[in-house]
N, C-alpha and C. Protein backbone atom coordinates (compact mmCIF):
# COMPACT_ATOMS: atom_id res chain seq x y z
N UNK A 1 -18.46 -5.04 12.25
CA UNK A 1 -17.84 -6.33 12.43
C UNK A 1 -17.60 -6.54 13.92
N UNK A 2 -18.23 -7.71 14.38
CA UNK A 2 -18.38 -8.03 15.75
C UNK A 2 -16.20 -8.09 15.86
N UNK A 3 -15.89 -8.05 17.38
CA UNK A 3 -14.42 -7.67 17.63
C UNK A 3 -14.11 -8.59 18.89
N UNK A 4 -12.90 -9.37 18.42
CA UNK A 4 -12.62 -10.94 19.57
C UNK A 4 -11.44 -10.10 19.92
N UNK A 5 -11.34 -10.42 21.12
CA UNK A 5 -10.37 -9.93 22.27
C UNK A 5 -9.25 -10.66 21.98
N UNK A 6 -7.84 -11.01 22.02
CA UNK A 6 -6.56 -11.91 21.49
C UNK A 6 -5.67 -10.90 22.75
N UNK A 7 -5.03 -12.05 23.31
CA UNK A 7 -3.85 -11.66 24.01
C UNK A 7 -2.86 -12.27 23.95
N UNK A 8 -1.82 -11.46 23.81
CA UNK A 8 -0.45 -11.82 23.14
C UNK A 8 0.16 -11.71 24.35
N UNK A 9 1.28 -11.98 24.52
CA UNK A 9 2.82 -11.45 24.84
C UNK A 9 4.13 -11.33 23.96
N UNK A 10 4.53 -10.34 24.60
CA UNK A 10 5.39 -9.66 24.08
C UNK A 10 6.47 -9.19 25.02
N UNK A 11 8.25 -9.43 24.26
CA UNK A 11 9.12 -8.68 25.43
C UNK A 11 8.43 -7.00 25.57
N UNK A 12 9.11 -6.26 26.19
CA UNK A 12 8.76 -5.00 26.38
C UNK A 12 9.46 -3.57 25.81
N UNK A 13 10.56 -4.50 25.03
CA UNK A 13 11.24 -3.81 23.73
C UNK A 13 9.74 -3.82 22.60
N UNK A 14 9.30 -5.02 22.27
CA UNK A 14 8.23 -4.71 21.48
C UNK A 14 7.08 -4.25 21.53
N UNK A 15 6.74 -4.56 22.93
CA UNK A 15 5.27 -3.62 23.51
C UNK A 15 5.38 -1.93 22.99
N UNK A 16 6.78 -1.77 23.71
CA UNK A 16 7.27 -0.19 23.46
C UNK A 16 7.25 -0.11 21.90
N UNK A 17 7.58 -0.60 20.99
CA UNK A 17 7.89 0.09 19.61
C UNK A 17 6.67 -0.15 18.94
N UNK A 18 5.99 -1.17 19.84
CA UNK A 18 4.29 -0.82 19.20
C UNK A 18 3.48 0.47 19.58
N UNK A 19 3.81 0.71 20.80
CA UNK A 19 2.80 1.87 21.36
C UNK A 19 3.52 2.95 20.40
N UNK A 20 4.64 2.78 20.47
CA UNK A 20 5.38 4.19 19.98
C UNK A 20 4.68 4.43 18.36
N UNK A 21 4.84 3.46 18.08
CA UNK A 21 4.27 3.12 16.64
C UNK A 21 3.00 3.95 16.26
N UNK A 22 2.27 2.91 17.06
CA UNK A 22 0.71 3.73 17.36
C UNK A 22 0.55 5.03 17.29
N UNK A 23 1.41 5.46 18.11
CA UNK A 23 1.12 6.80 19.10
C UNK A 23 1.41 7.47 17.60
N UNK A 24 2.78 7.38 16.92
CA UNK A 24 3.04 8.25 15.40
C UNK A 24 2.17 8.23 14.47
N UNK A 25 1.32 7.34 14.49
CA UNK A 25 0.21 6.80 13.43
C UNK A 25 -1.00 7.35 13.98
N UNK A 26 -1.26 8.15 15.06
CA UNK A 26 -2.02 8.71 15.69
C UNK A 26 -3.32 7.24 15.86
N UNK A 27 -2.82 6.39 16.32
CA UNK A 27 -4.06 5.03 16.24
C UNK A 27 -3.77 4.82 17.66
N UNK A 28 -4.79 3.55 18.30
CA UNK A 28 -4.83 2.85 19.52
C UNK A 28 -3.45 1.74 18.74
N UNK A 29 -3.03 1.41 19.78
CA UNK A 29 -2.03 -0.21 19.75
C UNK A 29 -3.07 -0.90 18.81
N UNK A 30 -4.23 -1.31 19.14
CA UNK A 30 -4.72 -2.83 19.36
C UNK A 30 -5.27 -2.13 17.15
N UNK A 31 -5.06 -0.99 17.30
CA UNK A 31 -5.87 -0.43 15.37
C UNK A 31 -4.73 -0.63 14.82
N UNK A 32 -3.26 -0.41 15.40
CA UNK A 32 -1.74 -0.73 14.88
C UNK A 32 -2.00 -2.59 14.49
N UNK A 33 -1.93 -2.85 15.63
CA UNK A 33 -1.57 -4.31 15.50
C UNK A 33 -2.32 -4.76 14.43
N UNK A 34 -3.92 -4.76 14.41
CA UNK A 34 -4.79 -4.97 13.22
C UNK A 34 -4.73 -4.70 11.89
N UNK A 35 -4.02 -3.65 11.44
CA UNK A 35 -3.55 -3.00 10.61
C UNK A 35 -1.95 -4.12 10.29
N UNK A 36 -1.38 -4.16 10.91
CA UNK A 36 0.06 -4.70 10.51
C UNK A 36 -0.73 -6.29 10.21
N UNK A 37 -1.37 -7.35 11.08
CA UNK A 37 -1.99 -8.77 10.20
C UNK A 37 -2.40 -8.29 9.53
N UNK A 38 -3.47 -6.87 8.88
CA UNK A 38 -3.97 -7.02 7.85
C UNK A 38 -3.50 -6.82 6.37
N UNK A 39 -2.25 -6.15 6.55
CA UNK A 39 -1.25 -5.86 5.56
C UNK A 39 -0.49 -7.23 5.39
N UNK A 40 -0.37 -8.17 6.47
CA UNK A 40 0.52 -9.50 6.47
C UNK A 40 -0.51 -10.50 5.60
N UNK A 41 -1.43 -10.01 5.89
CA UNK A 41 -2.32 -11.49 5.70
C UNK A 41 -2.70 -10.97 4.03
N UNK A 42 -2.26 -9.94 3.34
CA UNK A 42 -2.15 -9.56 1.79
C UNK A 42 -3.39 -8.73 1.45
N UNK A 43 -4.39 -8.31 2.49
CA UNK A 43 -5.45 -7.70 2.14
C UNK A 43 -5.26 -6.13 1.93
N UNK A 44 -4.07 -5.39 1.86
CA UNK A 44 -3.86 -4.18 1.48
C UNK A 44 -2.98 -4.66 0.06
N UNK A 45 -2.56 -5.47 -0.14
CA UNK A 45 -1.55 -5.75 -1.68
C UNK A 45 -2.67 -6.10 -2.41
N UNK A 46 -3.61 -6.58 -1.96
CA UNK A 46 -4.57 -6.99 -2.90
C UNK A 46 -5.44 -6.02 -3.24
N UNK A 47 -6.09 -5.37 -2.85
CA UNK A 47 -6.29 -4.04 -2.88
C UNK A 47 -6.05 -3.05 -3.77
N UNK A 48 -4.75 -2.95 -3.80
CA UNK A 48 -3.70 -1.93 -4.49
C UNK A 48 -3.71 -2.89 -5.81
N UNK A 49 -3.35 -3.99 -6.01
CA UNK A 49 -3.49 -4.61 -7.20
C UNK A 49 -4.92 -5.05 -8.22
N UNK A 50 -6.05 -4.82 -7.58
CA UNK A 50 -7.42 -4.87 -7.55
C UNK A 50 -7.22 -3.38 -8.49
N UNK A 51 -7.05 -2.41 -7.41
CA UNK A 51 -7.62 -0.64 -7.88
C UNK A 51 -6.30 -1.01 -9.47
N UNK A 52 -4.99 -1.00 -9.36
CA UNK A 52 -4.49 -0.75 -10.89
C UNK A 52 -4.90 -1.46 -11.78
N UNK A 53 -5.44 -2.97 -11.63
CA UNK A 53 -5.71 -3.57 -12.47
C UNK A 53 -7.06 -2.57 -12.85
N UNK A 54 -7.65 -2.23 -12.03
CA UNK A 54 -9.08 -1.21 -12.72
C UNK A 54 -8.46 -0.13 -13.02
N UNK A 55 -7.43 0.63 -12.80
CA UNK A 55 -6.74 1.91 -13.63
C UNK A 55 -6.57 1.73 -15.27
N UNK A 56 -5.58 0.33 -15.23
CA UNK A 56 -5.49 -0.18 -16.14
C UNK A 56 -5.92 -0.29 -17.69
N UNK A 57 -7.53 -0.93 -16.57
CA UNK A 57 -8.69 -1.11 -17.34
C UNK A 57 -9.72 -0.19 -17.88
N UNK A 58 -9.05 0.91 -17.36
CA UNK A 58 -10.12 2.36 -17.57
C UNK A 58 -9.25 3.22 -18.43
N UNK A 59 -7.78 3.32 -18.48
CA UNK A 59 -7.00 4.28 -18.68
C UNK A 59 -6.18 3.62 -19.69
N UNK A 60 -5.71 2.49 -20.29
CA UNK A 60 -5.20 1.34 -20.54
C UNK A 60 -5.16 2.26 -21.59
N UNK A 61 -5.90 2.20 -22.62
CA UNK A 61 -6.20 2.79 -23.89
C UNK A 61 -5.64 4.54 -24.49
N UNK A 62 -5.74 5.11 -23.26
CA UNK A 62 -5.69 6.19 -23.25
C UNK A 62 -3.61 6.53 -23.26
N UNK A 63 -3.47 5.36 -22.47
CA UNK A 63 -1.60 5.58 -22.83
C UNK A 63 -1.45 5.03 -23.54
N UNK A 64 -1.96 3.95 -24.30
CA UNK A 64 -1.49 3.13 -25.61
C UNK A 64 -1.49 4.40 -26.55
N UNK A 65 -2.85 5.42 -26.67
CA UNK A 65 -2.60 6.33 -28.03
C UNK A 65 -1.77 7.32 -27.30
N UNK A 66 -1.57 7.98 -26.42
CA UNK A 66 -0.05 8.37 -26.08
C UNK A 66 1.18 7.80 -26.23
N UNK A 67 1.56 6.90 -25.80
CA UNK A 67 2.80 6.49 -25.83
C UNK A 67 2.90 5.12 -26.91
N UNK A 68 1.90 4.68 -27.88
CA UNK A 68 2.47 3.42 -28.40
C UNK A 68 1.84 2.12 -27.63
N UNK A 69 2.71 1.20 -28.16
CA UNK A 69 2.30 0.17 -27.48
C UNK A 69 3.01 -0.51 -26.71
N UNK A 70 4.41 0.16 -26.69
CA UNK A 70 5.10 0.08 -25.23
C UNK A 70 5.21 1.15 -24.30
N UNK A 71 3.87 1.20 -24.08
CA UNK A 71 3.60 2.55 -22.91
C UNK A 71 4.50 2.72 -21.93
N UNK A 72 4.78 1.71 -21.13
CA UNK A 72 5.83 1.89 -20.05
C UNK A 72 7.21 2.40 -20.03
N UNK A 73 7.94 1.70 -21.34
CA UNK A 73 8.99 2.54 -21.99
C UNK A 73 9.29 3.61 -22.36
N UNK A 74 7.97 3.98 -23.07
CA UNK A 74 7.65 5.76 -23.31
C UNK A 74 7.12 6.72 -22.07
N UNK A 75 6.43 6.25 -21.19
CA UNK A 75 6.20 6.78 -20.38
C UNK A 75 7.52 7.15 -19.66
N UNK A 76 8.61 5.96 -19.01
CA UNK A 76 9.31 6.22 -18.29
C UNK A 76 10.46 7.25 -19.41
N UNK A 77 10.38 7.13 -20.54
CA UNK A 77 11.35 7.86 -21.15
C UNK A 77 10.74 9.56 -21.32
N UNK A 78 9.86 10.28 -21.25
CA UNK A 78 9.00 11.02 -20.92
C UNK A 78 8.91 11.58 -19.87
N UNK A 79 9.01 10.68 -19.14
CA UNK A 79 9.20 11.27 -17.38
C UNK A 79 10.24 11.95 -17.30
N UNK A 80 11.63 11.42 -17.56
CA UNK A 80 13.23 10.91 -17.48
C UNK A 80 13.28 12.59 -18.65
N UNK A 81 12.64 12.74 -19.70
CA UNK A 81 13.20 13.82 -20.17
C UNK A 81 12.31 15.28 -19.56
N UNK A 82 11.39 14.73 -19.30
CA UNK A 82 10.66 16.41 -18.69
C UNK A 82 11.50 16.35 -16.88
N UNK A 83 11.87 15.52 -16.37
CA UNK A 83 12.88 15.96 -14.90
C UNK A 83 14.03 16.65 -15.63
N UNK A 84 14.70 16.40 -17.14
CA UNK A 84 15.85 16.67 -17.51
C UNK A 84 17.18 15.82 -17.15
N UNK A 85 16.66 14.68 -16.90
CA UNK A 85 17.39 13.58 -16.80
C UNK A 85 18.33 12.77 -18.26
């Protein structure tokens, strides 16, 4: 994917908690910044909701004959007794 240059400003409280950012995420600034619109702009939620809806759709069946047909209930009640909760 061809890559357009964008220049911002920023105070230097935020320059800093970007680099710092970066630097923990072991990324460049400019792979941070890209990363944070691309999570804003919903293309990582969508994603994540894409892959369960295909979990769902693959596995769906497989907790219904485990748990019933309120899987979620049984599941979480299942969980809740094997922690010993």
């Amino acid at each position: 994917m061809a890559k357009t240059q964008l220049n911002v400003r920023v105070d230097e409280r935020t320059a800093e908690a970007a680099r710092q950012r970066a630097l923990q995420r072991g990324v460049s600034v400019n792979r941070y910044i890209e990363e944070l619109v691309r999570q804003d702009a919903g293309e990582v939620g969508r994603a994540f909701v894409e892959a369960a809806a295909d979990f769902v759709h693959c596995y769906g069946p497989v907790f219904a004959d485990e748990f019933g047909t309120d899987g979620a209930a049984a599941a979480a009640k299942a969980t809740q007794e094997r922690s010993g909760r």
